[in-house]
Each structure stands twice: as structure tokens, then as C-alpha cells.
C-alpha atoms as a PDB file:
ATOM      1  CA  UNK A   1     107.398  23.704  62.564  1.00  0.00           C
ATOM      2  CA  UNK A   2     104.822  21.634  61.526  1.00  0.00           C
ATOM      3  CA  UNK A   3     103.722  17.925  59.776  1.00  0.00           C
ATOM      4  CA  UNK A   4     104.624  18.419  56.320  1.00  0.00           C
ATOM      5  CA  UNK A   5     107.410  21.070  56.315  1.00  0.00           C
ATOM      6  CA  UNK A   6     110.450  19.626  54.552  1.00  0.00           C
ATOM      7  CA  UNK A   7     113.936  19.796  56.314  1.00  0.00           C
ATOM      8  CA  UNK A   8     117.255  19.592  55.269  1.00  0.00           C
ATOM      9  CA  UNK A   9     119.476  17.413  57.889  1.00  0.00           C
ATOM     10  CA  UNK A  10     122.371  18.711  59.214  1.00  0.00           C
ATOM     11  CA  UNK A  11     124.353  16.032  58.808  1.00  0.00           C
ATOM     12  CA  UNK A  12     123.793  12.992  55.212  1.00  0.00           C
ATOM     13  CA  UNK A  13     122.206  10.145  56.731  1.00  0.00           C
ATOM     14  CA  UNK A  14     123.336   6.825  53.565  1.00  0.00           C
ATOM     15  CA  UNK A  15     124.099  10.257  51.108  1.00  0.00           C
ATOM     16  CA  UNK A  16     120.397  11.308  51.775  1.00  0.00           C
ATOM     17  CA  UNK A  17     119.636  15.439  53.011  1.00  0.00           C
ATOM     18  CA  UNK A  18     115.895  16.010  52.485  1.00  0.00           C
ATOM     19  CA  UNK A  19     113.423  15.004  54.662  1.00  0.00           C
ATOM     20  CA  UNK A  20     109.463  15.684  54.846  1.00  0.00           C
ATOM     21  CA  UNK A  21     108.120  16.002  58.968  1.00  0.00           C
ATOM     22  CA  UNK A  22     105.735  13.563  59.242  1.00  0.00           C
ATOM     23  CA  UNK A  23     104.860  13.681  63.164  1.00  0.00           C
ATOM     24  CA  UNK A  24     106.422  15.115  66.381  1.00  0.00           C
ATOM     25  CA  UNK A  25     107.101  12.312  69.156  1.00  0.00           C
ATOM     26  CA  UNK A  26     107.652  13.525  72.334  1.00  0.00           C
ATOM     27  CA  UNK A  27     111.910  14.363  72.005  1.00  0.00           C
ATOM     28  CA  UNK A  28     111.992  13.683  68.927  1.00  0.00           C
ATOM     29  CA  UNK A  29     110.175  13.853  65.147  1.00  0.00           C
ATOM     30  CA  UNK A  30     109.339  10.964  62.651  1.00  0.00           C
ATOM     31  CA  UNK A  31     110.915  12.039  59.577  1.00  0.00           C
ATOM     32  CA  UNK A  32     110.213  10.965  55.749  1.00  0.00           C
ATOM     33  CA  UNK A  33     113.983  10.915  53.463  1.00  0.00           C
ATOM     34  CA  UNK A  34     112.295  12.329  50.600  1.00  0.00           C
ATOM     35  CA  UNK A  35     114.528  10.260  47.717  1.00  0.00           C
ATOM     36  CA  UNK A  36     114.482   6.662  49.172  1.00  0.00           C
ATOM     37  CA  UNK A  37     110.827   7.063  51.387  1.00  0.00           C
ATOM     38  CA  UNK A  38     112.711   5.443  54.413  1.00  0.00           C
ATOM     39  CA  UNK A  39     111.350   6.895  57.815  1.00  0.00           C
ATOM     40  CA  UNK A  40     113.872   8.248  60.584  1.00  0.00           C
ATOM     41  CA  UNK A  41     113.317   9.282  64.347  1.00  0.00           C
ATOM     42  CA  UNK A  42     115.615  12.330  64.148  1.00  0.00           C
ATOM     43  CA  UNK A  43     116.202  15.154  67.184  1.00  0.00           C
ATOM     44  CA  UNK A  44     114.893  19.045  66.053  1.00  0.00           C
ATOM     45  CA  UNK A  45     118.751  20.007  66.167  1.00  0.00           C
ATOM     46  CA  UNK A  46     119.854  17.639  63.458  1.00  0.00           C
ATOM     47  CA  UNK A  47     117.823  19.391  61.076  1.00  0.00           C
ATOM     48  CA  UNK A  48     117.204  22.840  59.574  1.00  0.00           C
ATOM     49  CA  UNK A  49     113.787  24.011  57.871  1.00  0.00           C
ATOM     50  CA  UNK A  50     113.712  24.749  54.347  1.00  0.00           C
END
């Protein structure tokens, strides 16, 4: 798992699914929603690779 994989999330966050890694935090990783371009902190278990 890397900057730049894409991820599905585990659970819709507004309707959105897709997400791009952008860069791991220390718990966490700073997410991209592909569709709307918003960026998320998200844990690694609330997300699957694609």
C-alpha cells in the first residue's frame, strides 16, 4: 500500500466509494474521493485496495 493506489471504502462516505491514497499520517491516511476531489483522513480498515 502505497501513495497513489486507489481504494474502495468500506463504507459510502455523501454516496462517494473511490478514493486515490495520497499520503500515510501516522494512524491514519489522507485520502483523495476520486468523483468530488474532496480529501478525507480515513483509518487502513475502512478501506479495501483495488
Amino acid at each position: 500500500m502505497k501513495a497513489g493506489d486507489f481504494a474502495t471504502l468500506r463504507h459510502p462516505y455523501k454516496g462517494y466509494r473511490n478514493i486515490e491514497l495520497i499520503e500515510q499520517l501516522e494512524h491514519k491516511w489522507l485520502v483523495r474521493i476520486c468523483e468530488s476531489g474532496l480529501e478525507l483522513e480515513v483509518y487502513e480498515d475502512e478501506f479495501i485496495l483495488d
